[in-house]
C-alpha atoms as a PDB file:
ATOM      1  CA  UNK A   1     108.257 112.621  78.133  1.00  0.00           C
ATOM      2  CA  UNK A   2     107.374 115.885  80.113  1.00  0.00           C
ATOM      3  CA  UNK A   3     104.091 116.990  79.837  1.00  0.00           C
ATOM      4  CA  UNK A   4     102.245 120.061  82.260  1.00  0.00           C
ATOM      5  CA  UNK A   5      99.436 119.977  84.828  1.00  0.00           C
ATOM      6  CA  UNK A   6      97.460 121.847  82.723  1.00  0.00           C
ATOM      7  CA  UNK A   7      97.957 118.988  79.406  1.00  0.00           C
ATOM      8  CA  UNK A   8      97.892 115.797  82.128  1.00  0.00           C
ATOM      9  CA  UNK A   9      94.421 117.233  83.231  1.00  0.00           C
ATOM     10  CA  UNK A  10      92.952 117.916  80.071  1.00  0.00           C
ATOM     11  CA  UNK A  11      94.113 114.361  78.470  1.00  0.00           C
ATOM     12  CA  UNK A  12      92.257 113.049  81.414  1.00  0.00           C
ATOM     13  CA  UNK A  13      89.451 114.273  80.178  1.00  0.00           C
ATOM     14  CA  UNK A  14      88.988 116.763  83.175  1.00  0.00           C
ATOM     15  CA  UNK A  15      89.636 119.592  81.018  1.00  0.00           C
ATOM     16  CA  UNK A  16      87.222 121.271  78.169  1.00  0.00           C
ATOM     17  CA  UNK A  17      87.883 120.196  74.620  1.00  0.00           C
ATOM     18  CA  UNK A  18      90.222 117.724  75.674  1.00  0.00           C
ATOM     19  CA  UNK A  19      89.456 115.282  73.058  1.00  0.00           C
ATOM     20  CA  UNK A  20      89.553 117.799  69.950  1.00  0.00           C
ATOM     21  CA  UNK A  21      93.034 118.730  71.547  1.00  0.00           C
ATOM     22  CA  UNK A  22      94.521 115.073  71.811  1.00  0.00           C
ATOM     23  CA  UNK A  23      94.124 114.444  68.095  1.00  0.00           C
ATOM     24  CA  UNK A  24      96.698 117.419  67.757  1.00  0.00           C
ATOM     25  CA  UNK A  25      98.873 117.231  70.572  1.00  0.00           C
ATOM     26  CA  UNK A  26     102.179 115.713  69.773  1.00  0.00           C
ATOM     27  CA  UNK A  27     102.114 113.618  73.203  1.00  0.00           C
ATOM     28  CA  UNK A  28      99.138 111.662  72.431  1.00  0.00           C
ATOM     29  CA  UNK A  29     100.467 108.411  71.145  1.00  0.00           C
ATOM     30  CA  UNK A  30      98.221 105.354  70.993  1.00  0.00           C
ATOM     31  CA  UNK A  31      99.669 104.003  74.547  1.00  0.00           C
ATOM     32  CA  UNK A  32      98.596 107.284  76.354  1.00  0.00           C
ATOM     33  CA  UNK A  33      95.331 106.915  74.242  1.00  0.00           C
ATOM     34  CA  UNK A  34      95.208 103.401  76.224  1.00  0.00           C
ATOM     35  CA  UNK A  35      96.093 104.988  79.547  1.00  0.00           C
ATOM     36  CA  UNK A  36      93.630 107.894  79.134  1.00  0.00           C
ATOM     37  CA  UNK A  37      90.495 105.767  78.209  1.00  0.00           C
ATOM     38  CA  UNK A  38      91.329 103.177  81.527  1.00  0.00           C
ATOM     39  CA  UNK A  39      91.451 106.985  83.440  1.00  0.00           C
ATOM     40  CA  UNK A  40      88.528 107.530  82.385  1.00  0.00           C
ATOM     41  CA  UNK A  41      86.827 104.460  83.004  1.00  0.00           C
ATOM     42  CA  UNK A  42      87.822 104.190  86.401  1.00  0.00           C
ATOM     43  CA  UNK A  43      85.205 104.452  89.353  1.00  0.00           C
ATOM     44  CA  UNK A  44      84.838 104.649  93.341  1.00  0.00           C
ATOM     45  CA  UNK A  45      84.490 101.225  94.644  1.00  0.00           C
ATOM     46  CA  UNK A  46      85.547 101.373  98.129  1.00  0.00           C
ATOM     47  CA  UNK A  47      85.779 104.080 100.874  1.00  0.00           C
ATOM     48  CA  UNK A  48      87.015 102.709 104.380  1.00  0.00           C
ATOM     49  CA  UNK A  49      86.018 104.728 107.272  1.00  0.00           C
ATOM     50  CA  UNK A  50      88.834 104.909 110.323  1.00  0.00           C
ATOM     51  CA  UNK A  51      88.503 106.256 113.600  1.00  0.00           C
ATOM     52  CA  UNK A  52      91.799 106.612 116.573  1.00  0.00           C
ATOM     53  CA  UNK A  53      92.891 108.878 118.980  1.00  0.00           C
ATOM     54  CA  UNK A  54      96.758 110.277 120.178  1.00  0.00           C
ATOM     55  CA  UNK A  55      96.706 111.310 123.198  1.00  0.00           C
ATOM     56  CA  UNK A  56      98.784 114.470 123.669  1.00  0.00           C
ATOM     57  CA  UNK A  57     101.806 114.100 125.893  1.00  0.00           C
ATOM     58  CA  UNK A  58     100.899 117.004 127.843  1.00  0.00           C
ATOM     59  CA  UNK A  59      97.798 119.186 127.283  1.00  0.00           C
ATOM     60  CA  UNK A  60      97.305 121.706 124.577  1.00  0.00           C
ATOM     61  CA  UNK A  61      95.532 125.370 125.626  1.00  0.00           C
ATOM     62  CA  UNK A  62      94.112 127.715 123.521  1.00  0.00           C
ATOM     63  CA  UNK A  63      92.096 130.736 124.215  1.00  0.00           C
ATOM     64  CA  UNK A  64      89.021 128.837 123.377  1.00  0.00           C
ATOM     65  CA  UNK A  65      89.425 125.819 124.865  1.00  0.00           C
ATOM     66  CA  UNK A  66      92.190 122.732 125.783  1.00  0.00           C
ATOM     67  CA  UNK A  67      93.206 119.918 123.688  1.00  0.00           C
ATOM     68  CA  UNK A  68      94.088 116.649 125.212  1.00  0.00           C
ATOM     69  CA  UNK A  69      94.245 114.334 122.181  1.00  0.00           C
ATOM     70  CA  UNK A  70      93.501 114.430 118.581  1.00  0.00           C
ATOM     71  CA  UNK A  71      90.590 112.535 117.888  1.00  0.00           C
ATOM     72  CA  UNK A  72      90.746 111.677 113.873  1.00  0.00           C
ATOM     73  CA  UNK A  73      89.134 110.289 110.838  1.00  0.00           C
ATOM     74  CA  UNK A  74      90.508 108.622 108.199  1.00  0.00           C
ATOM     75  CA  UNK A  75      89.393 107.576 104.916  1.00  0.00           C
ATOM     76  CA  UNK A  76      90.759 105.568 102.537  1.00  0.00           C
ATOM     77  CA  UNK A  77      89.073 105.603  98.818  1.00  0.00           C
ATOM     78  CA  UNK A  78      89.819 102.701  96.553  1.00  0.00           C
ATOM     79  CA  UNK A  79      88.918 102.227  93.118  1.00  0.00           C
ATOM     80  CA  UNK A  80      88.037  99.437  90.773  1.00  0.00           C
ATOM     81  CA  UNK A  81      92.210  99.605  89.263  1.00  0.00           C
ATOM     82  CA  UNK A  82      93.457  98.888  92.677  1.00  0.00           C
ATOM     83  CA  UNK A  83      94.726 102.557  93.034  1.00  0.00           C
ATOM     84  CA  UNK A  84      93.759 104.557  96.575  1.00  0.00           C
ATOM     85  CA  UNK A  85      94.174 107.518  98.135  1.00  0.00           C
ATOM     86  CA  UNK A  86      93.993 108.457 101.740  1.00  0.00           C
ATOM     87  CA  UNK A  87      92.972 111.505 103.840  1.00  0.00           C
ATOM     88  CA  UNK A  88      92.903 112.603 107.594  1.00  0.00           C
ATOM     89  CA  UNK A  89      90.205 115.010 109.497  1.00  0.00           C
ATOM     90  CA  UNK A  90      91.156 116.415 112.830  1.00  0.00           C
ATOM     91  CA  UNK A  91      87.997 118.004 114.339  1.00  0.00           C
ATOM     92  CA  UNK A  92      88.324 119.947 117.525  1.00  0.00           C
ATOM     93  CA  UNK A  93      84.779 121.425 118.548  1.00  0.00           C
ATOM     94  CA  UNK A  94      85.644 124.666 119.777  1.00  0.00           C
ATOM     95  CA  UNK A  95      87.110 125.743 116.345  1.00  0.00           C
ATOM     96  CA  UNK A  96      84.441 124.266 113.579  1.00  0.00           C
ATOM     97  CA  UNK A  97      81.930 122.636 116.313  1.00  0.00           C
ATOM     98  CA  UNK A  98      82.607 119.229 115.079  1.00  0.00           C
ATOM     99  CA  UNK A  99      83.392 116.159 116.476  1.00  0.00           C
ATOM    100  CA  UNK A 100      84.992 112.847 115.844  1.00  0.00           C
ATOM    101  CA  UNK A 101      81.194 111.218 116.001  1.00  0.00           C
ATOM    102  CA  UNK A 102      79.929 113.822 113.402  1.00  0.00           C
ATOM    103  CA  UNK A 103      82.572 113.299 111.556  1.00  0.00           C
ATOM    104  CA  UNK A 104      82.683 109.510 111.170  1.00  0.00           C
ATOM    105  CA  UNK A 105      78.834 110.387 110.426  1.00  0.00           C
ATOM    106  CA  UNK A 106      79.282 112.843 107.834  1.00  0.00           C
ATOM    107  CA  UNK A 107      82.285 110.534 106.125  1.00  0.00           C
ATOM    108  CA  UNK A 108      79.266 107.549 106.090  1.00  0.00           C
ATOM    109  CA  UNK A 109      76.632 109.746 104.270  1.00  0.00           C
ATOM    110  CA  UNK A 110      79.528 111.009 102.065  1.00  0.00           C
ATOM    111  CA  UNK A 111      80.658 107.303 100.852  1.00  0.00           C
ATOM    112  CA  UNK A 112      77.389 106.938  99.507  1.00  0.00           C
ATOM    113  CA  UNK A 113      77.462 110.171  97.738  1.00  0.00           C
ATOM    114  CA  UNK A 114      80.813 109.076  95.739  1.00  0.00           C
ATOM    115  CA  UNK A 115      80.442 105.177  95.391  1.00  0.00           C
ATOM    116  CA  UNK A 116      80.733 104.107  92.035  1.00  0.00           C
ATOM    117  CA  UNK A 117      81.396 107.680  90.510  1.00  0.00           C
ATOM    118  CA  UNK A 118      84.723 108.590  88.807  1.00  0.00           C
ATOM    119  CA  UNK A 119      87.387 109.836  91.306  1.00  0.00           C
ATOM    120  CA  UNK A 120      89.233 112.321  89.170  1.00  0.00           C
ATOM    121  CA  UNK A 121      86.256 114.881  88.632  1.00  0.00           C
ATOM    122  CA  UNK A 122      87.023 116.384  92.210  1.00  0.00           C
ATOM    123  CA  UNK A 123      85.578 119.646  92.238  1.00  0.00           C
ATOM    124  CA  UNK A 124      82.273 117.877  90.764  1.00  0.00           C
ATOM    125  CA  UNK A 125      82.174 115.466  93.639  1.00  0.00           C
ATOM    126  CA  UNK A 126      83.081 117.871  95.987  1.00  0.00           C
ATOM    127  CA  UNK A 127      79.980 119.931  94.737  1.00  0.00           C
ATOM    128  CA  UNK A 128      78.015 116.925  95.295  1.00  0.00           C
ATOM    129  CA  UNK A 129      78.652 116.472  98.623  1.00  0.00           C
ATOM    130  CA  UNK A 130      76.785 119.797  99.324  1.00  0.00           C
ATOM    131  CA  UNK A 131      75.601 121.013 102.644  1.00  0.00           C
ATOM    132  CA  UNK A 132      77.750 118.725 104.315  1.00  0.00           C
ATOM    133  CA  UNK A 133      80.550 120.723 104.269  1.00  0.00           C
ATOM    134  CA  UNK A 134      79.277 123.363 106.445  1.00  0.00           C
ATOM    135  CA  UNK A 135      78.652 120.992 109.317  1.00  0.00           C
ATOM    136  CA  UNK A 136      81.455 118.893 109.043  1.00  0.00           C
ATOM    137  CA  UNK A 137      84.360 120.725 106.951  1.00  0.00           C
ATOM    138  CA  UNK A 138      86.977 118.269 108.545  1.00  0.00           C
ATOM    139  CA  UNK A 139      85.041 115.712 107.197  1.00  0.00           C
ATOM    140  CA  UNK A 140      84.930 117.196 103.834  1.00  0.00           C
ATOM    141  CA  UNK A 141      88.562 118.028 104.040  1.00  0.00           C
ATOM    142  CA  UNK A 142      89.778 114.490 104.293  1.00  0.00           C
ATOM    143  CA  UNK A 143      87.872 112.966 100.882  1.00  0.00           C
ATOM    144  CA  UNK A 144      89.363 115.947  99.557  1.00  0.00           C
ATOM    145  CA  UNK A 145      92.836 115.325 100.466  1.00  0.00           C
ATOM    146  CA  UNK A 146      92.199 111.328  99.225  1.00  0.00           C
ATOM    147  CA  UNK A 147      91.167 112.122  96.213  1.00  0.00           C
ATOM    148  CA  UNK A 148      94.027 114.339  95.034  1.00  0.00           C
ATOM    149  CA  UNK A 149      96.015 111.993  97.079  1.00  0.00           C
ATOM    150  CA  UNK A 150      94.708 109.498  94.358  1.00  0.00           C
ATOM    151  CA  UNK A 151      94.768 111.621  91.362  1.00  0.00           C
ATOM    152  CA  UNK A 152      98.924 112.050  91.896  1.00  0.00           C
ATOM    153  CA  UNK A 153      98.740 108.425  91.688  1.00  0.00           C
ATOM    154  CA  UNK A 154      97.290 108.030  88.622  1.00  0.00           C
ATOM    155  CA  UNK A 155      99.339 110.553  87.047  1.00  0.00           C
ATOM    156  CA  UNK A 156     102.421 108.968  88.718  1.00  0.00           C
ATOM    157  CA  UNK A 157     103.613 112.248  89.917  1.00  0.00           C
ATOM    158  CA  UNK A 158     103.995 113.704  93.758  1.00  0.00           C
ATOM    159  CA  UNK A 159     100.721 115.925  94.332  1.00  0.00           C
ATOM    160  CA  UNK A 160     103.372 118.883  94.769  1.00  0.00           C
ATOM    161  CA  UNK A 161     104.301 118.543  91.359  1.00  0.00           C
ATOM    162  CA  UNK A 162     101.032 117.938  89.559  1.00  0.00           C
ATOM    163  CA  UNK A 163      99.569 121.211  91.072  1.00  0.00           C
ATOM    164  CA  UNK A 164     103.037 123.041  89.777  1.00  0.00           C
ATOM    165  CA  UNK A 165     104.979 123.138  92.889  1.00  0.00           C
ATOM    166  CA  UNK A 166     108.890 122.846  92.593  1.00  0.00           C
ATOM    167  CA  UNK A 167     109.866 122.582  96.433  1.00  0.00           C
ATOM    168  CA  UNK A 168     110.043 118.981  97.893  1.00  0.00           C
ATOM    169  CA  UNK A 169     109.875 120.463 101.247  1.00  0.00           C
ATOM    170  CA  UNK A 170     109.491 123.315 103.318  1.00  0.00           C
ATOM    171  CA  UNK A 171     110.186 124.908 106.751  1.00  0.00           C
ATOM    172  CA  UNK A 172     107.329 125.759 109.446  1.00  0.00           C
ATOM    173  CA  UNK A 173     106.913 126.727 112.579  1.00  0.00           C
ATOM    174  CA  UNK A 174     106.057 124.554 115.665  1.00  0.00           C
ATOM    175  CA  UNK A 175     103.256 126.020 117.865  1.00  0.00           C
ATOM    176  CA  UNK A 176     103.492 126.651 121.925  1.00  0.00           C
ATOM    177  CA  UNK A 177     100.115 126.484 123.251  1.00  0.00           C
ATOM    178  CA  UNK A 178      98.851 129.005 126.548  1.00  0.00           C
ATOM    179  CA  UNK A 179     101.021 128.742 129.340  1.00  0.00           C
ATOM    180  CA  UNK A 180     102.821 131.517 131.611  1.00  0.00           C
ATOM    181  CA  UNK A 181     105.547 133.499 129.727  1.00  0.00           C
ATOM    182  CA  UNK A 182     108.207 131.518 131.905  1.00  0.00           C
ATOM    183  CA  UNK A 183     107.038 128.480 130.853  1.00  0.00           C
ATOM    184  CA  UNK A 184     106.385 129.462 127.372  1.00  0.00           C
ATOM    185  CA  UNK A 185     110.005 130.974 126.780  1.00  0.00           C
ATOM    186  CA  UNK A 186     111.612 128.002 127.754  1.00  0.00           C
ATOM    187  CA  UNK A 187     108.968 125.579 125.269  1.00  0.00           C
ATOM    188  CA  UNK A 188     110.062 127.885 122.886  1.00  0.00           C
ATOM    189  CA  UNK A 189     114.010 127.028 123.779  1.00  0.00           C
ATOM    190  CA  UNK A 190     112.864 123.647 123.568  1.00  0.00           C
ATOM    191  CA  UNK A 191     111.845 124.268 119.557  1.00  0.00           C
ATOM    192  CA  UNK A 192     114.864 126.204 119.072  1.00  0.00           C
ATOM    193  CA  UNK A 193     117.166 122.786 119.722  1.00  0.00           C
ATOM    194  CA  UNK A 194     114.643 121.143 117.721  1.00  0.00           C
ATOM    195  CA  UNK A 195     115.870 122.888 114.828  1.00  0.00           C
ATOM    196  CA  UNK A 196     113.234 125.007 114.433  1.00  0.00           C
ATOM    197  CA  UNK A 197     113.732 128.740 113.113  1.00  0.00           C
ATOM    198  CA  UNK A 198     110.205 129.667 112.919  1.00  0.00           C
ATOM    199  CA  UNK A 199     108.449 129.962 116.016  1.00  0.00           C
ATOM    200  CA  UNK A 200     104.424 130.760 116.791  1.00  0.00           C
ATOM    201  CA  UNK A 201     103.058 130.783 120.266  1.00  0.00           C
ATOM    202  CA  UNK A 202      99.069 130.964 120.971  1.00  0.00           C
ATOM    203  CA  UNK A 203      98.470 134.331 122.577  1.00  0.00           C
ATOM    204  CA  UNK A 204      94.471 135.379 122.985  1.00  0.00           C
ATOM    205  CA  UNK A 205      93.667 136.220 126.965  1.00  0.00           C
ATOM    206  CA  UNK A 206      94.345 139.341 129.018  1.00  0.00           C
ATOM    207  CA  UNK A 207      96.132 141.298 126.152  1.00  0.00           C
ATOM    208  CA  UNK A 208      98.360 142.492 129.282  1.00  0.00           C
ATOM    209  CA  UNK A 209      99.499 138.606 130.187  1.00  0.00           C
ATOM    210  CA  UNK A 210      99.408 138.239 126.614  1.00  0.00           C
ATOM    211  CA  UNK A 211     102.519 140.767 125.813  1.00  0.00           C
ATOM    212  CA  UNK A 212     104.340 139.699 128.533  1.00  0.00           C
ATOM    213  CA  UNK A 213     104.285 136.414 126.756  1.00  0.00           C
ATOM    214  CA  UNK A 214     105.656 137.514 123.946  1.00  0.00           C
ATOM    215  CA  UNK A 215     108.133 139.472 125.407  1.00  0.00           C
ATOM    216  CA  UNK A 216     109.695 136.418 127.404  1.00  0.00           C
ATOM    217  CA  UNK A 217     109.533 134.655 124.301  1.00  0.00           C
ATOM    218  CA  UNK A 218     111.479 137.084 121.866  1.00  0.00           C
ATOM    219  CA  UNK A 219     113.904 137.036 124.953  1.00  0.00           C
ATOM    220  CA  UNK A 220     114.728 133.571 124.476  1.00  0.00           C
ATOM    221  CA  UNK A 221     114.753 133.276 120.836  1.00  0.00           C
ATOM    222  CA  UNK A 222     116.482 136.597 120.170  1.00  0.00           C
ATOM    223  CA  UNK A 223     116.069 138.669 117.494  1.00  0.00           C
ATOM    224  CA  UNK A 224     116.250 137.023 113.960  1.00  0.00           C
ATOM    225  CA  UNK A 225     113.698 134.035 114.430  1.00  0.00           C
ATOM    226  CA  UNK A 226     110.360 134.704 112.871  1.00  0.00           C
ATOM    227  CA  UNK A 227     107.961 135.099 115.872  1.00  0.00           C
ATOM    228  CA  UNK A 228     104.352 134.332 114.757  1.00  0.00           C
ATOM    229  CA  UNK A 229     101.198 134.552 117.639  1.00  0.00           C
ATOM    230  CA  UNK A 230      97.602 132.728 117.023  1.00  0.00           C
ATOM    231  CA  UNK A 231      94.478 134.732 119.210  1.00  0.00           C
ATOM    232  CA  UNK A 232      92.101 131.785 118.302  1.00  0.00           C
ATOM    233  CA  UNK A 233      89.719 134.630 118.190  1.00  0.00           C
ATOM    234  CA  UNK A 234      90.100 135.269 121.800  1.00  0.00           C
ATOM    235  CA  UNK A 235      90.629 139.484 121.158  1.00  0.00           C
ATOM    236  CA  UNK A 236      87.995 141.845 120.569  1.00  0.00           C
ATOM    237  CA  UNK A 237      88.700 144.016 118.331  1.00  0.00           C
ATOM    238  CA  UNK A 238      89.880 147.536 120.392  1.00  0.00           C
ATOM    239  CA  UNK A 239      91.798 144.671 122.680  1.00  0.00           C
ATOM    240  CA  UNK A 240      93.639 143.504 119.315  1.00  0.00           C
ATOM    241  CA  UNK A 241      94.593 146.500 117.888  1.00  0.00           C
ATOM    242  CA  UNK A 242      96.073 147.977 121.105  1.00  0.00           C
ATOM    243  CA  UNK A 243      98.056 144.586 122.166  1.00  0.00           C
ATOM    244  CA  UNK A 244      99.181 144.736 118.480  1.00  0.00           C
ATOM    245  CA  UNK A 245     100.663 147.921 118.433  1.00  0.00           C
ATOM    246  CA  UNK A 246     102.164 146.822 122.131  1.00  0.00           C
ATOM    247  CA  UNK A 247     104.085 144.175 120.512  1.00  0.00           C
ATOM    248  CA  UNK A 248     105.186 146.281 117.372  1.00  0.00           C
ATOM    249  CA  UNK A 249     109.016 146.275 119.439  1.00  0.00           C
ATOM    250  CA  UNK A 250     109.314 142.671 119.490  1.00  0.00           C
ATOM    251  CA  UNK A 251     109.025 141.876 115.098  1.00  0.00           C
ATOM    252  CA  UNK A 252     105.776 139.903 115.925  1.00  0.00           C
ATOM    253  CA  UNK A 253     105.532 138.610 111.974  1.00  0.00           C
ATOM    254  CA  UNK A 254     101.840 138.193 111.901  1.00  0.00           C
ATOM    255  CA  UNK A 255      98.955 137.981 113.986  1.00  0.00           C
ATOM    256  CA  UNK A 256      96.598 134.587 113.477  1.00  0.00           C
ATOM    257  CA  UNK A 257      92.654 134.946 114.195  1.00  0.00           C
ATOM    258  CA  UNK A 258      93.187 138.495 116.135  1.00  0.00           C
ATOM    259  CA  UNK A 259      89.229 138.554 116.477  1.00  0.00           C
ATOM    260  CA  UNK A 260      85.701 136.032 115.714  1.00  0.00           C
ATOM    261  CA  UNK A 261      86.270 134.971 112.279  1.00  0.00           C
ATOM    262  CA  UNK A 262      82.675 136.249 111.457  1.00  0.00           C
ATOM    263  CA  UNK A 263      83.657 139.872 112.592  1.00  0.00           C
ATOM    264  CA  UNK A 264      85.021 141.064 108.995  1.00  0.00           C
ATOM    265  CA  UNK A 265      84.572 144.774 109.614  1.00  0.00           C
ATOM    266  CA  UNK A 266      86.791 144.221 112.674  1.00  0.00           C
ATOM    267  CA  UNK A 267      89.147 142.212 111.108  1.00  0.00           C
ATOM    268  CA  UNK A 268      89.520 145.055 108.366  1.00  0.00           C
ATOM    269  CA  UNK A 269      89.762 147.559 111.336  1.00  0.00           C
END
């Protein structure tokens, strides 16, 4: 039996007028009756808290500052059926200003928030969480990810699916952090016998190093791999537009945080 997103939501009971729709639905046979009621029933009654770190095997640079390692969070919700689902924050301070400390904070205060509360009215527990989430969005990000992590569970499909995705998979790019163009053309190489096709490259200093970068780096991957560059905000916004229309030549496919995220006029401009 096939049902949509749309119908598995709303026999959850996550939907409005889902129970004066189940009496008329064709799909809603006493077993699913079963299976909806136990959905419904089911609460929060465990959130784990995990903290590690990977160190990088060589640094990562950025206009705004390095990366050595990624210092995560993990959380793992569990409720009363035995069912869990699992999510991952990677805070790096110079992007959001959090760290791993405010983070495993932030997931504490949160875990009392959704304790005992039922785990498939996301956007309602998300709401609860409140102000949190401008503090510590990584934070946030991670019970978010668990809990639609556990809401494919209980509808036994991959999360892809349930939000009406058809592709199993999907191609990206691997990133090149700040480096000179020499040494970033031949990262970029490196990708290349990877397998990638997709290339981006952090850009976001001297606009003058910063197209000489890309230049070396459309030199070694030659013309038909998508070349994509990431400022980290690094640009103002007269340096931006002119490096931009610089590297018009070299099929740069987009441009990633040209200018300070806050800076909408700019951005527009």
């Amino acid at each position: 039996m096939k049902i949509s997103r749309q119908q598995f939501l709303k026999f959850l009971g996550l939907g409005v007028g889902a129970a004066a729709m189940a009496d008329k639905l064709a799909w809603a046979s006493p077993r699913l009756a079963v299976a909806r009621e136990q959905a419904r029933q089911m609460k929060i009654k465990k959130v784990e808290i995990f903290s590690f770190d990977v160190p990088l095997v060589e640094p990562f640079r950025i206009s705004i500052g390095t990366m050595y390692a990624a210092n995560d969070v993990l959380v793992r919700i569990t409720t009363d059926s035995g069912l869990y689902g699992i999510g991952e924050a990677c805070p790096f301070p110079p992007i959001t200003g959090e760290t791993q400390d405010s983070n495993i904070a932030a997931a504490r205060a949160i875990r009392e928030i959704l304790l005992d509360k039922d785990p498939l009215n996301i956007e309602g527990l998300i709401d609860g969480i409140g102000n949190i989430v401008h503090a510590n969005p990584s934070a946030v990000a991670a019970f978010d990810m668990a809990l639609y992590d556990l809401l494919g569970k209980v509808a036994g499909l991959p999360l892809y699916k349930l939000l009406g995705g058809y592709r199993s998979s999907f191609e990206t790019d691997l990133t090149t952090g700040l480096n000179t163009p020499e040494k970033m053309a031949a990262s970029v190489k490196e990708s290349l016998a990877l397998g990638y096709r997709q290339i981006k490259i952090k850009v976001g200093e001297d606009p003058d190093l910063d197209l000489r970068r890309v230049q070396a780096v459309r030199q070694a991957i030659g013309p038909e791999v998508k070349l994509r560059i990431d400022a980290n905000q690094g640009w103002s916004v007269s340096q931006a537009i002119s490096a931009l229309k610089r590297m018009e030549p070299y099929q740069v496919e987009f441009c990633e945080q040209p200018v300070k995220d806050s800076d909408i006029y700019g951005l527009r401009q």
